[in-house]
C-alpha atoms as a PDB file:
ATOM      1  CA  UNK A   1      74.677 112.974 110.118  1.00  0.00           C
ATOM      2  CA  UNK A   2      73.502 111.120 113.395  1.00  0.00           C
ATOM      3  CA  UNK A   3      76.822 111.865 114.949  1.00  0.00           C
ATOM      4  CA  UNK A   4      76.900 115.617 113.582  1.00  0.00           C
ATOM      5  CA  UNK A   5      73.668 116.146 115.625  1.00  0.00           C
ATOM      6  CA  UNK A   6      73.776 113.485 118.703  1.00  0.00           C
ATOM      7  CA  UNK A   7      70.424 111.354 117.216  1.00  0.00           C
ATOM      8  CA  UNK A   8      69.630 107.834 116.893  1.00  0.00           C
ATOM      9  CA  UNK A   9      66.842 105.355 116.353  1.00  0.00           C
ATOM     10  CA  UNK A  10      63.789 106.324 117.804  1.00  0.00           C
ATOM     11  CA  UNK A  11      64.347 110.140 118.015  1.00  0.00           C
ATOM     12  CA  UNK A  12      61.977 112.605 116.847  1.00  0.00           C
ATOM     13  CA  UNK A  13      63.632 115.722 114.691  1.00  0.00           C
ATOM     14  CA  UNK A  14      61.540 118.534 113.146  1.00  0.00           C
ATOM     15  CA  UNK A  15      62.806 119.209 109.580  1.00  0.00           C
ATOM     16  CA  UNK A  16      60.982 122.711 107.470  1.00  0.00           C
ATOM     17  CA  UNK A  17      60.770 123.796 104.045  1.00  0.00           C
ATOM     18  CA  UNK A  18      57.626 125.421 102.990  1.00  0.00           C
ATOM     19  CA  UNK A  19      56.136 123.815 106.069  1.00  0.00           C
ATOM     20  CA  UNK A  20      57.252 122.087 109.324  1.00  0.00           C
ATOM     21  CA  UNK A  21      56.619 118.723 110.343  1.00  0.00           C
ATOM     22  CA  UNK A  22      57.965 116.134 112.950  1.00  0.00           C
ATOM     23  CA  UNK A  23      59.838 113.043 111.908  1.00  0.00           C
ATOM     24  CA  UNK A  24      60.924 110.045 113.747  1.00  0.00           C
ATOM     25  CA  UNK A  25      64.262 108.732 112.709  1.00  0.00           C
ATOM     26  CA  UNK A  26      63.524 104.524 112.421  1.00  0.00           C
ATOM     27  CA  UNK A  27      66.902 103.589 111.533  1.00  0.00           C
ATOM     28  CA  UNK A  28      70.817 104.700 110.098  1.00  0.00           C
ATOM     29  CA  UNK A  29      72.251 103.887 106.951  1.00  0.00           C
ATOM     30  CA  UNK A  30      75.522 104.211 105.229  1.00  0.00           C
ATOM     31  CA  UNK A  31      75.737 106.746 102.034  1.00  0.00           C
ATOM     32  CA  UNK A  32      78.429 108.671 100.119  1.00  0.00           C
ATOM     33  CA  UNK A  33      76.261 111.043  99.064  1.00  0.00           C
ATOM     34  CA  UNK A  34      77.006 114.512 100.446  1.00  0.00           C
ATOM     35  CA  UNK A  35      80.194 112.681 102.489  1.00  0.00           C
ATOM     36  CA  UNK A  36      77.249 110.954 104.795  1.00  0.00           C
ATOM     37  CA  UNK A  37      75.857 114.461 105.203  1.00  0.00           C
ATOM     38  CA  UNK A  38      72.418 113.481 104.253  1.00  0.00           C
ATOM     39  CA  UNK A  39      69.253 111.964 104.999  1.00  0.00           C
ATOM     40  CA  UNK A  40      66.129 109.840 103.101  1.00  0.00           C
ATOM     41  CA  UNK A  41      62.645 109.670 103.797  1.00  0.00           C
ATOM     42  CA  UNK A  42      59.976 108.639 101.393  1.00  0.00           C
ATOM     43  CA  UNK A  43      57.938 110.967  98.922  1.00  0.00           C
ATOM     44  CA  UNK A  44      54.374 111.025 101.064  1.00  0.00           C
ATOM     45  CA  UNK A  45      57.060 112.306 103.817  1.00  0.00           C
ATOM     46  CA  UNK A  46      58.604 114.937 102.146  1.00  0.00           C
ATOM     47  CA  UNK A  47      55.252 116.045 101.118  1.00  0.00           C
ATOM     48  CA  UNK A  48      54.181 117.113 104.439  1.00  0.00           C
ATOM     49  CA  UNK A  49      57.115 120.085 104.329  1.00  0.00           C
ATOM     50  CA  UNK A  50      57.602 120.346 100.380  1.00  0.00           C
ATOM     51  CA  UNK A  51      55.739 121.196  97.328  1.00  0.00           C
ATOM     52  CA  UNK A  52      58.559 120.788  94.839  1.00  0.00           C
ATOM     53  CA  UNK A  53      58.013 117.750  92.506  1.00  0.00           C
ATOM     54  CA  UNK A  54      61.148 115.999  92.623  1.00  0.00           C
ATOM     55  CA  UNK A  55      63.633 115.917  89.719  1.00  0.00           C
ATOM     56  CA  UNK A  56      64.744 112.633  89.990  1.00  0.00           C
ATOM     57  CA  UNK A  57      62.676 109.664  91.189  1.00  0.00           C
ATOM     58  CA  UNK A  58      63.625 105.628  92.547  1.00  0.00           C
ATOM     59  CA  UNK A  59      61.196 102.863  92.101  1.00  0.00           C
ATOM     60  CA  UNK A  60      61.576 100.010  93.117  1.00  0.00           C
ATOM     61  CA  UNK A  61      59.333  97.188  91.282  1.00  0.00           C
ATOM     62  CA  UNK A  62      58.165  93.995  93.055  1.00  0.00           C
ATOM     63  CA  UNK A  63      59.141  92.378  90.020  1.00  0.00           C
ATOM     64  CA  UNK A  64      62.241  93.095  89.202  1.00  0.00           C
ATOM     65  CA  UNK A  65      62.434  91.567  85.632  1.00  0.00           C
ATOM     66  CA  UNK A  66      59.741  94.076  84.548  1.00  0.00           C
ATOM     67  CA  UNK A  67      62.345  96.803  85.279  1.00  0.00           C
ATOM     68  CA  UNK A  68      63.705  97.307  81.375  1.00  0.00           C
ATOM     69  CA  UNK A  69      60.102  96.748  79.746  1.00  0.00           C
ATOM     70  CA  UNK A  70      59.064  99.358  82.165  1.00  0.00           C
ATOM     71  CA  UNK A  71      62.197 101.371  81.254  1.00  0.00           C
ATOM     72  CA  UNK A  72      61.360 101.377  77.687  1.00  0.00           C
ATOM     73  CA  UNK A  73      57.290 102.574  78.386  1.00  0.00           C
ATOM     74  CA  UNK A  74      58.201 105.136  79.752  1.00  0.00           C
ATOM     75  CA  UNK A  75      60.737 107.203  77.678  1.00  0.00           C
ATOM     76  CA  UNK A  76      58.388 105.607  74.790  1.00  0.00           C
ATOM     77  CA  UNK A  77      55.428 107.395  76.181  1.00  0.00           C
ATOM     78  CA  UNK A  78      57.143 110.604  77.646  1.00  0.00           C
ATOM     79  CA  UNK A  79      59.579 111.588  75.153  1.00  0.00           C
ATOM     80  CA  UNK A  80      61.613 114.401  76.371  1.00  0.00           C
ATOM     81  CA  UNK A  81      59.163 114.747  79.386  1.00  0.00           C
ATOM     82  CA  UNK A  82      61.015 111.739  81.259  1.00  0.00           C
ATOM     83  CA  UNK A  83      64.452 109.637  81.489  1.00  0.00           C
ATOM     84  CA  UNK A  84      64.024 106.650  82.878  1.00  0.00           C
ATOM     85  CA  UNK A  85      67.127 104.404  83.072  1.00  0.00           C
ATOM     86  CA  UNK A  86      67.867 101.065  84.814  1.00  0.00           C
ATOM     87  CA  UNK A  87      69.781 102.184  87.956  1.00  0.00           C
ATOM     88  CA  UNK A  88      71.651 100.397  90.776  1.00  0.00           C
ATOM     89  CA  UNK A  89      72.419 102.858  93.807  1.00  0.00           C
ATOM     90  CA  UNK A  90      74.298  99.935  95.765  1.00  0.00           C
ATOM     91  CA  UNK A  91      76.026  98.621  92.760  1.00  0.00           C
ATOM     92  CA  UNK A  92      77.400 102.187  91.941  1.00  0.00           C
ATOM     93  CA  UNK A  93      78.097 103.108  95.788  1.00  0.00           C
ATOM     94  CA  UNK A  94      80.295  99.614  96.339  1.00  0.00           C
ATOM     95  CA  UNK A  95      81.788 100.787  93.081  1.00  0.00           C
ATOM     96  CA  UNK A  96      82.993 104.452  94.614  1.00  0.00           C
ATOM     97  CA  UNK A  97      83.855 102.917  97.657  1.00  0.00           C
ATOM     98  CA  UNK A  98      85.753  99.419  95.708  1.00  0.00           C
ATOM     99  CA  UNK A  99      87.856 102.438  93.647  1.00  0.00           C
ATOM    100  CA  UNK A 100      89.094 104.136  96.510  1.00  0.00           C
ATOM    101  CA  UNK A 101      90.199 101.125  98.721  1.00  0.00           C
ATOM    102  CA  UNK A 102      92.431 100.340  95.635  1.00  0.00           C
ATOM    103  CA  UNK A 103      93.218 103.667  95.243  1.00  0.00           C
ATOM    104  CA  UNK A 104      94.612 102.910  98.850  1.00  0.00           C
ATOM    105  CA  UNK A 105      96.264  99.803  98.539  1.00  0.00           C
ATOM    106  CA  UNK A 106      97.423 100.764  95.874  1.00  0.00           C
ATOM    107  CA  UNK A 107      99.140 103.997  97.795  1.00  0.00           C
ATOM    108  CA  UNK A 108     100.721 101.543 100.090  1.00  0.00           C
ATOM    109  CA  UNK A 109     102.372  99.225  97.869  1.00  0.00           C
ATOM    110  CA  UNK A 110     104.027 102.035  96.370  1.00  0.00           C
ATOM    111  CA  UNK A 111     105.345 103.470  99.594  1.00  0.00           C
ATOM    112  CA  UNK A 112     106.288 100.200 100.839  1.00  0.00           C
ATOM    113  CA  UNK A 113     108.158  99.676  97.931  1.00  0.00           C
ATOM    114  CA  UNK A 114     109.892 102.694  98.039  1.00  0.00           C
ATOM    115  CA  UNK A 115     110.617 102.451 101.996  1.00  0.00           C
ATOM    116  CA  UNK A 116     112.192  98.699 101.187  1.00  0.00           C
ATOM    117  CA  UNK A 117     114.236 100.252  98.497  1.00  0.00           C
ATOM    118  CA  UNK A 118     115.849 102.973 100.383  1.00  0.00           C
ATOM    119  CA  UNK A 119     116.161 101.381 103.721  1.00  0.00           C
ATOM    120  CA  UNK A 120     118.235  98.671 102.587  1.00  0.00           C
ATOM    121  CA  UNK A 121     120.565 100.812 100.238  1.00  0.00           C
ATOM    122  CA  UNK A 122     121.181 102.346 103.344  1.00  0.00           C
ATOM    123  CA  UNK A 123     121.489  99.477 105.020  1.00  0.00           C
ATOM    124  CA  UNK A 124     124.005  97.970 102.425  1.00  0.00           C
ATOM    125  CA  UNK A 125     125.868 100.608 102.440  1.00  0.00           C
ATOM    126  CA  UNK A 126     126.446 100.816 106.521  1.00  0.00           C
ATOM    127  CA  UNK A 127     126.789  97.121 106.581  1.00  0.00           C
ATOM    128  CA  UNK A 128     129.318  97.052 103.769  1.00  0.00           C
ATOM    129  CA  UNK A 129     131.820  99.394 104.993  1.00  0.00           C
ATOM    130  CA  UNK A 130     131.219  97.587 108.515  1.00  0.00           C
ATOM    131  CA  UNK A 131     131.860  94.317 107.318  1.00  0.00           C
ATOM    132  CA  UNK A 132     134.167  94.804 103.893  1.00  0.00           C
ATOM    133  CA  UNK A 133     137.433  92.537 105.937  1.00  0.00           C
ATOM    134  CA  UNK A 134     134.961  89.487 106.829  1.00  0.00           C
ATOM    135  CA  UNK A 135     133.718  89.483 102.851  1.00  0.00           C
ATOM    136  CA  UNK A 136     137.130  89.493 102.273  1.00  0.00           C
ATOM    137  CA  UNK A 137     137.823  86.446 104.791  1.00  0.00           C
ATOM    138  CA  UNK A 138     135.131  85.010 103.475  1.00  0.00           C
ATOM    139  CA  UNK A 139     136.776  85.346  99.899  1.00  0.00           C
ATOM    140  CA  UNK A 140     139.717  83.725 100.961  1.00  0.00           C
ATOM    141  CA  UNK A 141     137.894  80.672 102.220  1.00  0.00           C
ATOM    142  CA  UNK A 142     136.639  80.306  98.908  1.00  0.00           C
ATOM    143  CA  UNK A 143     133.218  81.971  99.281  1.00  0.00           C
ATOM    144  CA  UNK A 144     132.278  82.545  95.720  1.00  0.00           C
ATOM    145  CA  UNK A 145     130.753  86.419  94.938  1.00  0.00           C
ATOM    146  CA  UNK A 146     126.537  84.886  94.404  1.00  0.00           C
ATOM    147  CA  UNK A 147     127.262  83.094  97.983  1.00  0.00           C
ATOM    148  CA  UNK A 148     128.130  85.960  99.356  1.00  0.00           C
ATOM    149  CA  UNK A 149     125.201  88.304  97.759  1.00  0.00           C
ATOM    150  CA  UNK A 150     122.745  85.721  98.859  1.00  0.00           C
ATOM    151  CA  UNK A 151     123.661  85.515 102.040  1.00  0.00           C
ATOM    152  CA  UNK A 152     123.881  88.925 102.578  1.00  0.00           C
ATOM    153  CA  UNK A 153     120.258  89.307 100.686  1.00  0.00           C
ATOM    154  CA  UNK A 154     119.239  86.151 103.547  1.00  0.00           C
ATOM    155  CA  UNK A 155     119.715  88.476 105.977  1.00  0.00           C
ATOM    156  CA  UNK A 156     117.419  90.685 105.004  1.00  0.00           C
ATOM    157  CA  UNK A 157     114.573  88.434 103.936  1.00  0.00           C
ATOM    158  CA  UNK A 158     114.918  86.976 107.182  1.00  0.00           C
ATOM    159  CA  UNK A 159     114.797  90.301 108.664  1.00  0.00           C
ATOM    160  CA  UNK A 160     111.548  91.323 106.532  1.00  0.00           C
ATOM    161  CA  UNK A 161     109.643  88.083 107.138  1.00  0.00           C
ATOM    162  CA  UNK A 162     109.931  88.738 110.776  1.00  0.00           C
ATOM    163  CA  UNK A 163     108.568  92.452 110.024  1.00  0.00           C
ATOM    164  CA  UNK A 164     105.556  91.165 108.210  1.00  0.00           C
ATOM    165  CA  UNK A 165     104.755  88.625 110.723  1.00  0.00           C
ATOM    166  CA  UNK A 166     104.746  91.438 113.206  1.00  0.00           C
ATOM    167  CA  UNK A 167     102.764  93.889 110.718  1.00  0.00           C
ATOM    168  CA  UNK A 168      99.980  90.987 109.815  1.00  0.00           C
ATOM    169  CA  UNK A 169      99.325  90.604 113.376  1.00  0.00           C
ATOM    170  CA  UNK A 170      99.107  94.934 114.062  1.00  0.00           C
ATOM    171  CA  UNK A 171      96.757  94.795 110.558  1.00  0.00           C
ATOM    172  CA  UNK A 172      93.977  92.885 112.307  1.00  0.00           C
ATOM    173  CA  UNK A 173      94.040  93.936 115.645  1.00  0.00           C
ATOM    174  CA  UNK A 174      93.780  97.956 114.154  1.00  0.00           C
ATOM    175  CA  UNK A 175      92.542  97.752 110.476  1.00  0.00           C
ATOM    176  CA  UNK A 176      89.231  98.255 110.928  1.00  0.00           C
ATOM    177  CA  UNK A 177      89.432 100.976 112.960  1.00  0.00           C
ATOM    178  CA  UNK A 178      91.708 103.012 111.492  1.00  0.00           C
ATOM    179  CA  UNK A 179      89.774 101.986 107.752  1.00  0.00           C
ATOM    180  CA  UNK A 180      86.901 103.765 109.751  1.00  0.00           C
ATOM    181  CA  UNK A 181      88.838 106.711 110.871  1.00  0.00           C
ATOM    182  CA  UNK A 182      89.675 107.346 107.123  1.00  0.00           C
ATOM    183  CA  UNK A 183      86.712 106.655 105.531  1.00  0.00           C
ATOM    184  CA  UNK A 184      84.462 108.467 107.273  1.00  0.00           C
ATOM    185  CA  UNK A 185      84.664 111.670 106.027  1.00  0.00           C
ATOM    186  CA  UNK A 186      83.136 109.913 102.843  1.00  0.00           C
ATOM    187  CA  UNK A 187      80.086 108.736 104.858  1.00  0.00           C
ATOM    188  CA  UNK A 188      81.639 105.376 105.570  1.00  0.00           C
ATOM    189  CA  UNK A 189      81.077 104.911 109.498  1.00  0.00           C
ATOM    190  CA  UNK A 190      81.395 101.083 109.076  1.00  0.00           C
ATOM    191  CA  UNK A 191      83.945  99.504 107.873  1.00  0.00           C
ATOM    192  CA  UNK A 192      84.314  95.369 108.420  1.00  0.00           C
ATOM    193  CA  UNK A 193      87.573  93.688 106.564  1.00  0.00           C
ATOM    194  CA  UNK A 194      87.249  89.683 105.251  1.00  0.00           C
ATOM    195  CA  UNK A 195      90.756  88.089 105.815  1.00  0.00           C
ATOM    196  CA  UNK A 196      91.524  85.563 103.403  1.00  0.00           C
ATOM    197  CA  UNK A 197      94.889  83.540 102.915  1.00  0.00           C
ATOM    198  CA  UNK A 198      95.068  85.390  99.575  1.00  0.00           C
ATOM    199  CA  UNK A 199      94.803  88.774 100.967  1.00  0.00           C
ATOM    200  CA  UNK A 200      97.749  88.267 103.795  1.00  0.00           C
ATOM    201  CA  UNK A 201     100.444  86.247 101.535  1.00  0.00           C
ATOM    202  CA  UNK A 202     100.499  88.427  98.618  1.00  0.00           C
ATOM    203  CA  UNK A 203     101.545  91.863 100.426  1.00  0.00           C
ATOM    204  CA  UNK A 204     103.657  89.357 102.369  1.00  0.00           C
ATOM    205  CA  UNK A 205     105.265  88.062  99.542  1.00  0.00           C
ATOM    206  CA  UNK A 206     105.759  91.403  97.579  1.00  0.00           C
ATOM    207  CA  UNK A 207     107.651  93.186 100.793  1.00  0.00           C
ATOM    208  CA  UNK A 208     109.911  90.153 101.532  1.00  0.00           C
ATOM    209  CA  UNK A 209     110.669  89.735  97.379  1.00  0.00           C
ATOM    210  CA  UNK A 210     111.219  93.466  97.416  1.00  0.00           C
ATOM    211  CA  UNK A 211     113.483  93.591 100.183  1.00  0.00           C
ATOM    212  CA  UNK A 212     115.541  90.362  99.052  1.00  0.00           C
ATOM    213  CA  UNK A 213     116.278  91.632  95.447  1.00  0.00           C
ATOM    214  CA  UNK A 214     116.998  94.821  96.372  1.00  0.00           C
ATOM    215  CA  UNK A 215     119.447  93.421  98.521  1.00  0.00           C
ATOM    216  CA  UNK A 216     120.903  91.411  95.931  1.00  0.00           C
ATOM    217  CA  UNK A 217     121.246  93.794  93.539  1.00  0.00           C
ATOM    218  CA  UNK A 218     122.844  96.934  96.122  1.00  0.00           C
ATOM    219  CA  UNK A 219     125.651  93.669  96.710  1.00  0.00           C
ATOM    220  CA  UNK A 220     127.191  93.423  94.027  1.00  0.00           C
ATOM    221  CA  UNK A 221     129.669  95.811  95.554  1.00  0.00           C
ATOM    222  CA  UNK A 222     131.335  92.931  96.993  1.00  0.00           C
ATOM    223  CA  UNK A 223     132.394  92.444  93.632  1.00  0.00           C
ATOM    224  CA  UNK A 224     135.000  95.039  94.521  1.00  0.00           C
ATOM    225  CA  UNK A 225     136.083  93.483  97.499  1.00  0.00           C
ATOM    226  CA  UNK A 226     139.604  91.318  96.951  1.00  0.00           C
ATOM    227  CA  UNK A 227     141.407  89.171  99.097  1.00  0.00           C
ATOM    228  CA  UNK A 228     144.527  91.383  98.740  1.00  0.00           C
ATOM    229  CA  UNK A 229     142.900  94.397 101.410  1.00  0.00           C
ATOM    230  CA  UNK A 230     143.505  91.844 104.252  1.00  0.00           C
ATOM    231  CA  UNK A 231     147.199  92.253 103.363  1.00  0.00           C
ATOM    232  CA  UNK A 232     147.630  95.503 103.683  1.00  0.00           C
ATOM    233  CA  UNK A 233     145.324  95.012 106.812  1.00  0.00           C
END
């Protein structure tokens, strides 16, 4: 909303409803609510433009541990006048925004999956026809058909390690920003990522297992390679 409109801390903005009144903005906050589009002030505020009594209503107590016997008063003592529940606005806001960072990651894994399985098949396949008379050398030196799909499946893990190595680096330097660039049209203008060891070996990992077994598994056409071909070679 700040952005939308050019303000900051310490600007004044007249807002109307029934009346008109001059505010001064004393600080920015984060919400999805509205996609960001939004703003908070407290009720003796809104009361200078607005005679509507709100329809729903925060407290905050001092003491916090009074919060479900005060819960319980009230919807005790204004039955089907008021609903007062225990609520948790951060809690359920780093929910929302918890579900759709999975939602991403989630997104990724799957495409990197899928890129890792079709670039090496077409890999293999390129590399096989290129290289069927040296498996076939190598066959007559007594290279047994696993040796020969693991090396060949090596080749790419090597290949894919390298990748990541190069990717983990790109991931810091640029996550945050473009994390901000996507989230923002939630109302997420600030976006900070905690690296752990955890976080960076197990995408690591996945890619570099994905790309090794599928490798080893689009092989086993050497099976039809024999040692005969480099006769009629």
């Amino acid at each position: 909303m700040a952005d939308e409109y050019g303000l900051d801390i310490g600007d004044t903005v007249t807002l109307s409803k029934e009346n008109k009144a001059d505010y001064l903005i004393t600080g920015l906050y984060q919400s999805t609510n509205d996609l960001g589009m939004c703003i908070a002030m407290s009720y003796d505020a809104y009361k200078r433009i607005g005679n509507r009594i709100p329809d729903i209503l925060y407290i905050k107590l001092a003491d916090s541990s009074l919060a479900k016997e005060v819960t319980d008063f009230l919807n005790e003592t204004y039955p089907g006048k008021v609903e007062a529940v225990l609520s948790d606005p951060d809690n359920t806001q780093m929910k929302l925004i918890e579900t759709i960072l999975i939602g991403i990651s989630a997104l990724i894994y799957i495409i990197s999956i899928v890129f890792a399985l079709i670039t090496v098949s077409i890999v293999c396949t390129r590399s096989f026809l290129r290289e069927r008379i040296d498996i076939g050398i190598y066959k007559a030196l007594g290279f047994t058909v696993r040796q020969l799909r693991l090396q060949f499946s090596f080749r790419f893990l090597t290949v894919s390690a390298i990748g990541s190595i190069l990717g983990v680096i790109f991931c810091i330097l640029l996550c945050p920003s473009m994390m901000k660039l996507l989230l923002r049209g939630l109302g997420i203008t600030n976006f900070t990522t905690d690296y752990t060891l955890g976080i960076i070996i197990l995408p690591v990992c996945m890619i570099c297992f994905c790309f090794f077994l599928f490798a080893y598994l689009v092989s086993g056409r050497i099976k039809k390679v024999e040692v005969k071909e480099l006769i009629s070679e």
